[in-house]
Protein backbone atom coordinates (compact mmCIF):
# COMPACT_ATOMS: atom_id res chain seq x y z
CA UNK A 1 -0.72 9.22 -6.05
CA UNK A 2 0.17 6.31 -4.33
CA UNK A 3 3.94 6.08 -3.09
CA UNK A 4 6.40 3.75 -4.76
CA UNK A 5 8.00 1.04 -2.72
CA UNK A 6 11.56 1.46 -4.90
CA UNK A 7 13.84 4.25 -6.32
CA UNK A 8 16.32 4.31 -8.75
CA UNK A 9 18.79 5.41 -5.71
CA UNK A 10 17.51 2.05 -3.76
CA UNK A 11 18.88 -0.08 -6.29
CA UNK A 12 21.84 1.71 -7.51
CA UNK A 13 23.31 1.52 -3.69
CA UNK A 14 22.10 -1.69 -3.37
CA UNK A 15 23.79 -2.90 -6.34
CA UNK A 16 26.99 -0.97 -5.34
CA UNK A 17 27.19 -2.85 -2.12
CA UNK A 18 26.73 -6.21 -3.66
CA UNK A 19 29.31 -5.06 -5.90
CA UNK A 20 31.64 -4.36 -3.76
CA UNK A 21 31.01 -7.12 -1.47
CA UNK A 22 31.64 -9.85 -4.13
CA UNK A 23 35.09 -8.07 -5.39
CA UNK A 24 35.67 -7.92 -1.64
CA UNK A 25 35.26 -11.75 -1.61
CA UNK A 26 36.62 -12.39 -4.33
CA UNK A 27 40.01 -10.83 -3.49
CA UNK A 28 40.02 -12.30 -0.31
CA UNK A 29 42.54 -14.95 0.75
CA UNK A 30 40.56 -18.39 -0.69
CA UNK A 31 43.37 -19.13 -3.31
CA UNK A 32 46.09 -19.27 -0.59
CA UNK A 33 43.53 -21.51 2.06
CA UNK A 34 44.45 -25.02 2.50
CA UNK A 35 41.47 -27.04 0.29
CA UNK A 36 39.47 -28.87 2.77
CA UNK A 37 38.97 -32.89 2.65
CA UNK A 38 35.99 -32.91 0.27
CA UNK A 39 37.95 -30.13 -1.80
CA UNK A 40 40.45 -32.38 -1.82
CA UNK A 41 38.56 -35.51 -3.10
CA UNK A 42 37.13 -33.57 -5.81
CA UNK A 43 40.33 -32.44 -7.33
CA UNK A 44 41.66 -35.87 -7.17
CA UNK A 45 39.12 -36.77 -9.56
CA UNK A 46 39.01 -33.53 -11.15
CA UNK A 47 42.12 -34.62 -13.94
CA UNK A 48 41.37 -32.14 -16.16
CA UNK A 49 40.93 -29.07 -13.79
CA UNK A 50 38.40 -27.41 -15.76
CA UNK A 51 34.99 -28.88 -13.04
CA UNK A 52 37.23 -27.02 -10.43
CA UNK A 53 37.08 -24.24 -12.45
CA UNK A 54 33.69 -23.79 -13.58
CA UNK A 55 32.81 -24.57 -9.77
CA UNK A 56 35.13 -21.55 -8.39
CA UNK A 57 33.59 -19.04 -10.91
CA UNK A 58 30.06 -20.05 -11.16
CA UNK A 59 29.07 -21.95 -7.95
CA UNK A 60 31.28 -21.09 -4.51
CA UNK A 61 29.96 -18.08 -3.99
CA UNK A 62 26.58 -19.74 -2.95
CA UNK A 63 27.42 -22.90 -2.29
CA UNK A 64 31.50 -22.08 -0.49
CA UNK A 65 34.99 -23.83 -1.30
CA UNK A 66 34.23 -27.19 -0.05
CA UNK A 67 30.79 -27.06 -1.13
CA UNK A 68 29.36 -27.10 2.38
CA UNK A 69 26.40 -24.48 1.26
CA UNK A 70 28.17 -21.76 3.18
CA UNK A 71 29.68 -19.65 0.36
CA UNK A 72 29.89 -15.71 0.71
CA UNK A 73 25.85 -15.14 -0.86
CA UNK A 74 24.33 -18.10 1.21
CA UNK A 75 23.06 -15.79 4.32
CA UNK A 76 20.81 -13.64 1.97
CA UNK A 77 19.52 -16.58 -0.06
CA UNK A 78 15.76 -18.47 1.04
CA UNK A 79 16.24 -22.04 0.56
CA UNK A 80 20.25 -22.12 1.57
CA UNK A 81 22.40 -23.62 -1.19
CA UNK A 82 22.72 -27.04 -1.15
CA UNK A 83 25.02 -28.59 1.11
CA UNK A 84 27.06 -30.96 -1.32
CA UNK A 85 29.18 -32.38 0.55
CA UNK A 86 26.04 -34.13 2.97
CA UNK A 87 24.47 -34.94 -0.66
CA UNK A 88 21.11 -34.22 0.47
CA UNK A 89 18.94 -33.46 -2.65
CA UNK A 90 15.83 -32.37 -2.23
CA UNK A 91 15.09 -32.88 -6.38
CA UNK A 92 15.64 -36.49 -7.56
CA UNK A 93 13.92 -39.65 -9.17
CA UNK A 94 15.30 -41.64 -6.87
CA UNK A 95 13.65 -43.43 -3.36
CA UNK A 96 14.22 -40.92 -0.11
CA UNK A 97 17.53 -41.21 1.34
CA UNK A 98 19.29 -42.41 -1.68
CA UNK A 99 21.93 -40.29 -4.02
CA UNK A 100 20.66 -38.56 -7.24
CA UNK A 101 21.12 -39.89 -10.54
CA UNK A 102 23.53 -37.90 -13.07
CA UNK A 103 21.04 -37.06 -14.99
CA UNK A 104 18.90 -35.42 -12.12
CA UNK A 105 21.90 -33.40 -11.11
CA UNK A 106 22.50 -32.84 -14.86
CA UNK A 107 18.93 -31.25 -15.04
CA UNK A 108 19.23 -28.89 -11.71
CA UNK A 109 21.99 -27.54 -13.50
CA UNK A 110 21.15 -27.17 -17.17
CA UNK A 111 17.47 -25.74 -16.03
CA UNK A 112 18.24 -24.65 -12.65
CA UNK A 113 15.76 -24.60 -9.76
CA UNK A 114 12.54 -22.82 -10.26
CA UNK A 115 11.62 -19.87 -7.61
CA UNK A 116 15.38 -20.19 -6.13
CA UNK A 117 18.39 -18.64 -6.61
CA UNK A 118 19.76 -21.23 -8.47
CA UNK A 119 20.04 -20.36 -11.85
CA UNK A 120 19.35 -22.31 -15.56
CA UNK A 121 23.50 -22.40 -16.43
CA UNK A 122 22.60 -24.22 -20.36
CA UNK A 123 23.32 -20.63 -21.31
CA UNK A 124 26.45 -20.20 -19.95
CA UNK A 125 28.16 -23.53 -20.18
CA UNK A 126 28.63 -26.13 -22.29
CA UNK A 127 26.95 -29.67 -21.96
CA UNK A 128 30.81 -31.03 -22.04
CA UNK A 129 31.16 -28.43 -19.14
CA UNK A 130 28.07 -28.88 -16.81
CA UNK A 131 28.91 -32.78 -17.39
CA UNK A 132 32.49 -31.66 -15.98
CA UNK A 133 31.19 -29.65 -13.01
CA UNK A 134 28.43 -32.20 -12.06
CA UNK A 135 31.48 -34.85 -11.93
CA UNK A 136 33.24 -32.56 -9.39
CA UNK A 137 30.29 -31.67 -7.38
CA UNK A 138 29.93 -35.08 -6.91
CA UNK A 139 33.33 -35.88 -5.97
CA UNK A 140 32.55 -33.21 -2.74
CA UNK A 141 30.80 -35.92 -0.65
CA UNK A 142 31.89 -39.52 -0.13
CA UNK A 143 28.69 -41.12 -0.71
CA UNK A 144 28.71 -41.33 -4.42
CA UNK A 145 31.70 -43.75 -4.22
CA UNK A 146 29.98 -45.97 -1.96
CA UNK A 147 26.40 -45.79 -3.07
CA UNK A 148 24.75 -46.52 -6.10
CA UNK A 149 20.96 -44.35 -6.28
CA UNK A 150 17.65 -46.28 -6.51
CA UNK A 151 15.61 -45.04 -9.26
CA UNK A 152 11.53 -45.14 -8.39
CA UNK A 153 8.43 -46.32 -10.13
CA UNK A 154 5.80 -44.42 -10.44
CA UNK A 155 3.77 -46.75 -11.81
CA UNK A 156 0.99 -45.82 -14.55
CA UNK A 157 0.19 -42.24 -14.91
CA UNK A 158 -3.59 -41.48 -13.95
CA UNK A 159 -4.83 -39.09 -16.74
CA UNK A 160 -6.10 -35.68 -14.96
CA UNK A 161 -9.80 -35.58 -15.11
CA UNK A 162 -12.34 -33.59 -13.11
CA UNK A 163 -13.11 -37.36 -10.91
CA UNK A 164 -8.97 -37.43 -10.49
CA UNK A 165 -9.16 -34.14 -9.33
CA UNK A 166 -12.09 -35.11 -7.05
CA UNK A 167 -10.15 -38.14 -5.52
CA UNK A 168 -7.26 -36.14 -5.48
CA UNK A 169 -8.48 -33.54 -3.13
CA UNK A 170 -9.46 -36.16 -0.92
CA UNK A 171 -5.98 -37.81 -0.88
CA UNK A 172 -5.21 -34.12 0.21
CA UNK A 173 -6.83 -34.61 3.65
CA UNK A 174 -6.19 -38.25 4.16
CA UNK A 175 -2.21 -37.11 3.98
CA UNK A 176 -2.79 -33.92 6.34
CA UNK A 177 -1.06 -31.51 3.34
CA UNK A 178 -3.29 -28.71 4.58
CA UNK A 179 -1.25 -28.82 7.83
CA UNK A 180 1.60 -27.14 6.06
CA UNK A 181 -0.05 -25.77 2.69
CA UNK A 182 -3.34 -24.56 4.02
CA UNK A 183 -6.90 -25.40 2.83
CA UNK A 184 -6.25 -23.67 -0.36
CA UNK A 185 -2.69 -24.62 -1.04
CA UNK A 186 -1.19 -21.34 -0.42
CA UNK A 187 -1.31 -21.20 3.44
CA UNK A 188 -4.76 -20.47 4.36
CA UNK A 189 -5.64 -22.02 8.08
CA UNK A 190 -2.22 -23.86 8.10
CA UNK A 191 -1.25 -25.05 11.24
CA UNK A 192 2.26 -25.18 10.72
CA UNK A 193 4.03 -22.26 8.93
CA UNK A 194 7.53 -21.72 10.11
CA UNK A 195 10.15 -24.45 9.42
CA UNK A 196 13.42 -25.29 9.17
CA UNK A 197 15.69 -27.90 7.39
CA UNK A 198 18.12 -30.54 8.53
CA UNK A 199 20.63 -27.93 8.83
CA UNK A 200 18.32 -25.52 11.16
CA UNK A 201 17.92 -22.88 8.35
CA UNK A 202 14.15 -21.29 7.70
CA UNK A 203 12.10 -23.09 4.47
CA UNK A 204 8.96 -22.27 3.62
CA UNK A 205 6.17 -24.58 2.20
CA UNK A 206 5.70 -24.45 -1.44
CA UNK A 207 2.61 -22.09 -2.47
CA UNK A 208 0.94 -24.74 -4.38
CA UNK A 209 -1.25 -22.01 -6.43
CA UNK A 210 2.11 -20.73 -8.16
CA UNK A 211 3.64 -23.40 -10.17
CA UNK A 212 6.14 -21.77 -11.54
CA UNK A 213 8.10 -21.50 -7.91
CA UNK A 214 7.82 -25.38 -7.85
CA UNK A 215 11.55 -26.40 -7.75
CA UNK A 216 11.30 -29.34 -9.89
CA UNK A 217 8.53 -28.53 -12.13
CA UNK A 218 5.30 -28.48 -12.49
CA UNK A 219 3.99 -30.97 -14.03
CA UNK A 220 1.94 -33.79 -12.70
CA UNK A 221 4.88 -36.45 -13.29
CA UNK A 222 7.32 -33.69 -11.37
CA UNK A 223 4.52 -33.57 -8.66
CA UNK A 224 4.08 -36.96 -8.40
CA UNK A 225 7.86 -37.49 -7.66
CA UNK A 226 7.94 -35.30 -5.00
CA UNK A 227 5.30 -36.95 -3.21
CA UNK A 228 7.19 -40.49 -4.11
CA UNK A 229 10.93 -39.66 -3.45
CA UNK A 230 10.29 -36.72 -1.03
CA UNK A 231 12.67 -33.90 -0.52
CA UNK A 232 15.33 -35.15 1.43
CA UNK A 233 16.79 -32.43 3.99
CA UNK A 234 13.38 -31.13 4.41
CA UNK A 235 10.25 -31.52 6.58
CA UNK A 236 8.38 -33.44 3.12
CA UNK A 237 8.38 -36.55 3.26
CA UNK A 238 8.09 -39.55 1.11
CA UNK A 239 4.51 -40.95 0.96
CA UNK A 240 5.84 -43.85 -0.47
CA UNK A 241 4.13 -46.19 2.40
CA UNK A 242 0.96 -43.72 3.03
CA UNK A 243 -0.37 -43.43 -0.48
CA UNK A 244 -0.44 -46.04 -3.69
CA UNK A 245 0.72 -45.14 -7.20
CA UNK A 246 -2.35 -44.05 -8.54
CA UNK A 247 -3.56 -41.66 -5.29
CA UNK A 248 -0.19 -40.15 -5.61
CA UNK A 249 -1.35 -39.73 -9.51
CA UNK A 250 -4.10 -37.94 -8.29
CA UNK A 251 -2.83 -35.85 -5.96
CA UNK A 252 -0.31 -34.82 -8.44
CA UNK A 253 -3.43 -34.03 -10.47
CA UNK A 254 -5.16 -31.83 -8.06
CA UNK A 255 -2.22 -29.85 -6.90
CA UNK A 256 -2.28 -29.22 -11.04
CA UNK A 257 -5.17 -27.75 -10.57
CA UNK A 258 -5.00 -25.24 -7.86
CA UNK A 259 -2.33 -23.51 -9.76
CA UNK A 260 -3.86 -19.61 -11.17
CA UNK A 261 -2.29 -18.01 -13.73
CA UNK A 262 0.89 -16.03 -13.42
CA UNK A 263 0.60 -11.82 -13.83
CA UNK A 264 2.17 -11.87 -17.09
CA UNK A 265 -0.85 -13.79 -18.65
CA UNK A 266 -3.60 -12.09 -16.56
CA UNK A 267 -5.82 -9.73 -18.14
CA UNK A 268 -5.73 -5.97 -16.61
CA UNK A 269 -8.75 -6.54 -14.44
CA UNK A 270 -7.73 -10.11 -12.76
CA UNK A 271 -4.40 -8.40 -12.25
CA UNK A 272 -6.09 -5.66 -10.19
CA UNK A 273 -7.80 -8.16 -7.73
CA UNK A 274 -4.63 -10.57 -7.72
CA UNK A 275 -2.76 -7.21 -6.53
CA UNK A 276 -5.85 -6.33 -3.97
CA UNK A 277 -5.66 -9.30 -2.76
CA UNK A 278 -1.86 -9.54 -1.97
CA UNK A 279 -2.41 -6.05 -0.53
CA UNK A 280 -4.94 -7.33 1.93
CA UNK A 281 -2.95 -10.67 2.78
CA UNK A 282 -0.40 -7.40 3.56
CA UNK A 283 -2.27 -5.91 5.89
CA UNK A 284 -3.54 -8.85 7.42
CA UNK A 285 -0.22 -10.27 7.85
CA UNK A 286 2.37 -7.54 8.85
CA UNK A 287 4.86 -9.54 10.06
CA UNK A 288 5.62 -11.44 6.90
CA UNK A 289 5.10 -8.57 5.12
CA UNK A 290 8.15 -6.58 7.05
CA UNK A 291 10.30 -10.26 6.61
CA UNK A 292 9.80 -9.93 2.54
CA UNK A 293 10.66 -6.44 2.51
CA UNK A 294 13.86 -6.14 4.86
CA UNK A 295 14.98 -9.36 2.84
CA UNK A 296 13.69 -8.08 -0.43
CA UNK A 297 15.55 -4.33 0.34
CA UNK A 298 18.89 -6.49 1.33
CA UNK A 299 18.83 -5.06 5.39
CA UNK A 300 20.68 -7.93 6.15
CA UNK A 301 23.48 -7.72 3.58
CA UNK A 302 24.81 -4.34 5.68
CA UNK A 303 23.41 -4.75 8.93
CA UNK A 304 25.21 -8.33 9.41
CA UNK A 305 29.27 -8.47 9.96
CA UNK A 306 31.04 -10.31 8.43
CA UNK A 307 34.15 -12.54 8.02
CA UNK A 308 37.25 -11.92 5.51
CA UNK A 309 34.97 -14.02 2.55
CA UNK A 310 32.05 -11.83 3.29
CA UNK A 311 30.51 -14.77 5.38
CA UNK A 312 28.03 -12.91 8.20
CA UNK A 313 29.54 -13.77 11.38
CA UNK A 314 27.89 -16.81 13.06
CA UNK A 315 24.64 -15.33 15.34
CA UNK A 316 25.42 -12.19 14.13
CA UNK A 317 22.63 -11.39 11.75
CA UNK A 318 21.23 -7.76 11.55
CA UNK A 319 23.29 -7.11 14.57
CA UNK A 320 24.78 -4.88 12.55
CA UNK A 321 29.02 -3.52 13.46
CA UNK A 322 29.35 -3.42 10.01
CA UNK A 323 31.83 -0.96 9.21
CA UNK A 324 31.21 0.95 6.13
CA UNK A 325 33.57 4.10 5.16
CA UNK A 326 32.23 6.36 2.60
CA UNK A 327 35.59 8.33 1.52
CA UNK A 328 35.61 11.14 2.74
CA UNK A 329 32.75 10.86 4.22
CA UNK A 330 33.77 9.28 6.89
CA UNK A 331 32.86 5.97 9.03
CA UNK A 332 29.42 4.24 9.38
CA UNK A 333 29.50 1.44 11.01
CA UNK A 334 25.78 -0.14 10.75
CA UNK A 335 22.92 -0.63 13.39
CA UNK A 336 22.39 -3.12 15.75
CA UNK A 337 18.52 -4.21 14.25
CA UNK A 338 18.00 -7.00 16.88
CA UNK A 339 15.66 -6.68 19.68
CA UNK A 340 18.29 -6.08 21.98
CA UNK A 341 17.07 -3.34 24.74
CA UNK A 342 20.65 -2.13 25.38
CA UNK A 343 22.47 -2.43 21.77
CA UNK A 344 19.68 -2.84 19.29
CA UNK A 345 16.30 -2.09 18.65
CA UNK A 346 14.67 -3.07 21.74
CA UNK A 347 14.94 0.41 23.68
CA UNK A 348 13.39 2.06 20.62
CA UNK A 349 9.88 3.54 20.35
CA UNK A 350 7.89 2.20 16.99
CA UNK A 351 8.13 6.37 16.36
CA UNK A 352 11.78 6.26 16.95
CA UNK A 353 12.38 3.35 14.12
CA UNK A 354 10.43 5.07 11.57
CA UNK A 355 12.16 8.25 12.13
CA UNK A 356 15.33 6.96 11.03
CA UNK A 357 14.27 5.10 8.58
CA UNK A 358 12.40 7.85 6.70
CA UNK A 359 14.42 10.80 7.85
CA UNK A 360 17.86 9.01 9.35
CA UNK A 361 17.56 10.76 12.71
CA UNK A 362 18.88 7.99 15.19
CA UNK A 363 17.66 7.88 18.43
CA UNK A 364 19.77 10.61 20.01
CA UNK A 365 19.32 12.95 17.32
CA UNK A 366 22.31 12.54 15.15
CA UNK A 367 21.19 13.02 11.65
CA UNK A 368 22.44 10.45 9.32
CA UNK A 369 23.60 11.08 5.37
CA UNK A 370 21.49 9.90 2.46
CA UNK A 371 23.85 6.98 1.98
CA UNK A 372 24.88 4.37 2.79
CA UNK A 373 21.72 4.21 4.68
CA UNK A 374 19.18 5.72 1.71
CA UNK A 375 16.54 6.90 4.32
CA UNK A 376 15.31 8.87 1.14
CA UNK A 377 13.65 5.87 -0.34
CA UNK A 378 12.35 4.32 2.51
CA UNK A 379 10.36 7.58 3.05
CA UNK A 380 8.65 7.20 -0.02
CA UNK A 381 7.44 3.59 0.79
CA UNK A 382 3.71 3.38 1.46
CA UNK A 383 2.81 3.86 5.78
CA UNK A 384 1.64 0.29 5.90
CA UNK A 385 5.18 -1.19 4.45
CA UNK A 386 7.15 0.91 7.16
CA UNK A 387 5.01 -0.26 9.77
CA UNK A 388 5.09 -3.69 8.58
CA UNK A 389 9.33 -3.44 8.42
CA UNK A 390 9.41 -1.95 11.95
CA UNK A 391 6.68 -5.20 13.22
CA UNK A 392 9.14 -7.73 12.15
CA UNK A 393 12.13 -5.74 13.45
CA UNK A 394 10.65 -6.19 16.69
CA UNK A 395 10.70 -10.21 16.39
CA UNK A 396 13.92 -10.21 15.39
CA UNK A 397 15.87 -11.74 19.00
CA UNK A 398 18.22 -10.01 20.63
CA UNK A 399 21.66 -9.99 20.30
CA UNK A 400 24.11 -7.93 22.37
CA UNK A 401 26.72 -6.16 20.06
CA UNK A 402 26.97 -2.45 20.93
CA UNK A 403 28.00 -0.36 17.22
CA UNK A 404 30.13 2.60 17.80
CA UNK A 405 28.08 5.81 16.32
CA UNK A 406 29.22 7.15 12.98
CA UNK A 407 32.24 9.45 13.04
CA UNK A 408 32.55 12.16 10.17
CA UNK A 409 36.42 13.02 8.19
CA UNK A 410 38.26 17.01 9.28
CA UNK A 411 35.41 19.37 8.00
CA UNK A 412 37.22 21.09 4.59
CA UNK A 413 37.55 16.85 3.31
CA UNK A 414 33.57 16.55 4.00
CA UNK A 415 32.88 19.50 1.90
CA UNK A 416 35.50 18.47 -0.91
CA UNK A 417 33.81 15.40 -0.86
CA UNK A 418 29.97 17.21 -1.10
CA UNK A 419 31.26 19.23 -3.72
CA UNK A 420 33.16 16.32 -5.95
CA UNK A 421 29.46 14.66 -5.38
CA UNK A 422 27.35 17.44 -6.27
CA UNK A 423 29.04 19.75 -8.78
CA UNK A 424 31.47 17.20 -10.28
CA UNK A 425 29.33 14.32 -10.60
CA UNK A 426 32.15 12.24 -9.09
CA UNK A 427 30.89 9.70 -6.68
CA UNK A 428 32.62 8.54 -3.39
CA UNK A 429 34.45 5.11 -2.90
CA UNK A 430 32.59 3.12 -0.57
CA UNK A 431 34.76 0.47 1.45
CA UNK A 432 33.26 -2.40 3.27
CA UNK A 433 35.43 -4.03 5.74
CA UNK A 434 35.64 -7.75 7.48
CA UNK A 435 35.05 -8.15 11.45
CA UNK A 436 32.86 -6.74 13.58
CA UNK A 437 33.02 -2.83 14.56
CA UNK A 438 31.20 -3.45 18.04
CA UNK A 439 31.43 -5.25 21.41
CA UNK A 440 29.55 -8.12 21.92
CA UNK A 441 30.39 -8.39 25.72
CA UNK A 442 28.92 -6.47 28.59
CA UNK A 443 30.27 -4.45 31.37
């Protein structure tokens, strides 16, 4: 039988660390911080209150206090939360470089951003309230009191037809898209495929084949405004002065097309070769294999310190010092994961990293506990995922932080502890704390 990736230990740790880590956050000091300028031009505008207050619970965790996309979450999260204060929107009707209309910020919130983390809130709130939070949002930057937004025209929509689609995919190569989304829309022979946004953080191009990751929808009028408005903060441009209306039209119309069907409306069999296939893009490509998984499995979220909001420490990602007590346990302060031949990785055999991650022996021998670090699961992952993991751990760069081992509680409180675990069911606290637990300087 073919090993499962998961375990119902994985996420139940996992989702105790987020846990804690957002209560940790939470009671951190933010209601006694000084609000910062764009803070403070929101509340000025915010009479009623209640826009701050939908924005404290539901949005500054991702998107931080002063809305400068730096909340407690935004490390773990592929695209970063939007920077609001800079009022760079990537998903508007209006010409590149200009502000979004209220009702384009109205519909990121109501529907939320598709294959993000940015949820549909028309759920949760109220259209009084998402009217209410979009007002204070808005108040974050400056601009929208000294700019007015410039809606486009697309001109006339170009019904999709098989010719559209024909002209379409030539309007494809005349504007170079395969550079970035591959022959086949989904990477294939791209030349391009790392890249970053204004704000230096890693994007990826959009799969074109799966249209329901397509941010602003996927149909060929949402299409067709990307092309036209571009997605400002981002390498995609506007082709507003490469392409007319009606090749833009067409374009929309062919991207349409490349889109397959998602695996909840695939029959059994085309659901078997979609899986083959990712299996053998797997395989093929190790690398971003091990990125999806070490993301996916939340590495980052305990081998990266962080500050006293649970923000990682700046350049200090999977450099691990992150001290975890399990009480009473003891202390486990996290790995160094970097590349680093002294503190991290870099001194490690490919053997070496796979031993502790399917039987948590470290490198000098010292055995490690099922938890925090639940080396169970990882040993039931399939060969080619823990040699894909331990590929990308090698490309991770180097940083110097050298973790202090684990240390273990007076021997009768470790086996009070085993037997609370094992024979009373009663599971141990686990504490997270702020800083980092090692020493980023030499000598």
């Amino acid at each position: 039988m073919e090993k499962s990736s998961w375990s119902s230990k994985t996420v139940a740790v996992a989702a105790l660390i987020i846990v804690v880590t957002a209560l940790f956050s939470a009671m951190s000091g933010r209601l006694g911080a000084q609000p910062s300028s764009a803070s403070a031009r929101a509340l000025a505008t915010d009479s009623s209150g209640n826009g701050r207050r939908i924005y404290q619970t539901r949005c500054a965790e991702c998107h931080g206090d002063s809305g400068r996309g730096d909340g407690s979450a935004a490390i773990f999260l592929m695209p970063r939360p939007r920077d609001f204060e800079a009022a760079k929107y990537k998903i508007r009707t209006t010409e590149t470089g200009s502000l979004p209309t209220d009702d384009d910020l109205i519909r990121s919130v109501r529907q939320g951003l598709y294959g993000s983390a940015m949820p549909a809130w028309d759920s949760l709130l109220t259209t009084a309230e998402i009217q209410d939070v979009v007002e204070y949002v808005k108040a974050l930057s400056p601009r929208f009191k000294s700019e007015t937004p410039v809606v486009v025209d697309l001109g006339a929509q170009v019904p999709s037809s098989p010719d559209s689609v024909a002209r379409g995919s030539q309007v494809y190569e005349k504007l170079q898209c395969r550079k970035c989304h591959g022959s086949d829309g989904r990477g294939t022979g791209a030349v391009t495929t790392e890249f970053q946004d204004d704000w230096q953080q890693p994007i990826a191009a959009a799969d074109l084949t799966e249209p329901w990751t397509m941010r602003g929808g996927a149909t060929a009028r949402d299409i067709s405004l990307r092309f036209r408005t571009g997605m400002s903060g981002t390498p995609m441009p506007s082709f507003k002065d490469s392409a007319s209306d009606a090749e833009m039209w067409d374009l929309a119309n062919y991207v349409v097309s490349l889109g397959r069907k998602p695996v909840w409306s695939m029959t059994a069999e085309e659901v078997q070769a979609q899986y083959a296939r990712e299996e053998a893009d797997a395989k093929a490509n190790p690398v971003k294999r091990g990125r999806y998984l070490v993301e996916t499995l939340g590495c980052p979220l305990c081998h990266s310190p962080g500050d006293d909001k649970a923000r990682v420490l700046p350049g200090m990602k999977m450099a691990g010092g992150l001290l975890i007590r399990v009480v009473p346990f003891g202390d486990y302060p996290t790995g160094n994961l970097t590349s680093d031949k002294q503190t991290g990785l870099g001194g490690w055999t490919d053997e070496e990293i796979k031993r502790a991650l399917t039987k948590g022996i470290l490198k000098d021998g010292t055995r490690l506990l099922p938890f925090p670090m639940d080396w169970p699961s990882f040993a039931n992952m399939k060969p080619d995922d823990i040699n894909a993991i331990v590929a990308y751990l090698r490309t991770i760069p180097p940083v110097f932080n050298r973790v202090p081992p684990p240390s273990r509680t007076f021997l009768p409180f470790y086996l009070w502890g085993k037997f609370k675990m094992l024979i009373l069911q009663d599971d141990p606290p686990i504490l997270i704390y702020p800083g980092n637990a090692g020493v980023t300087t030499r000598g």
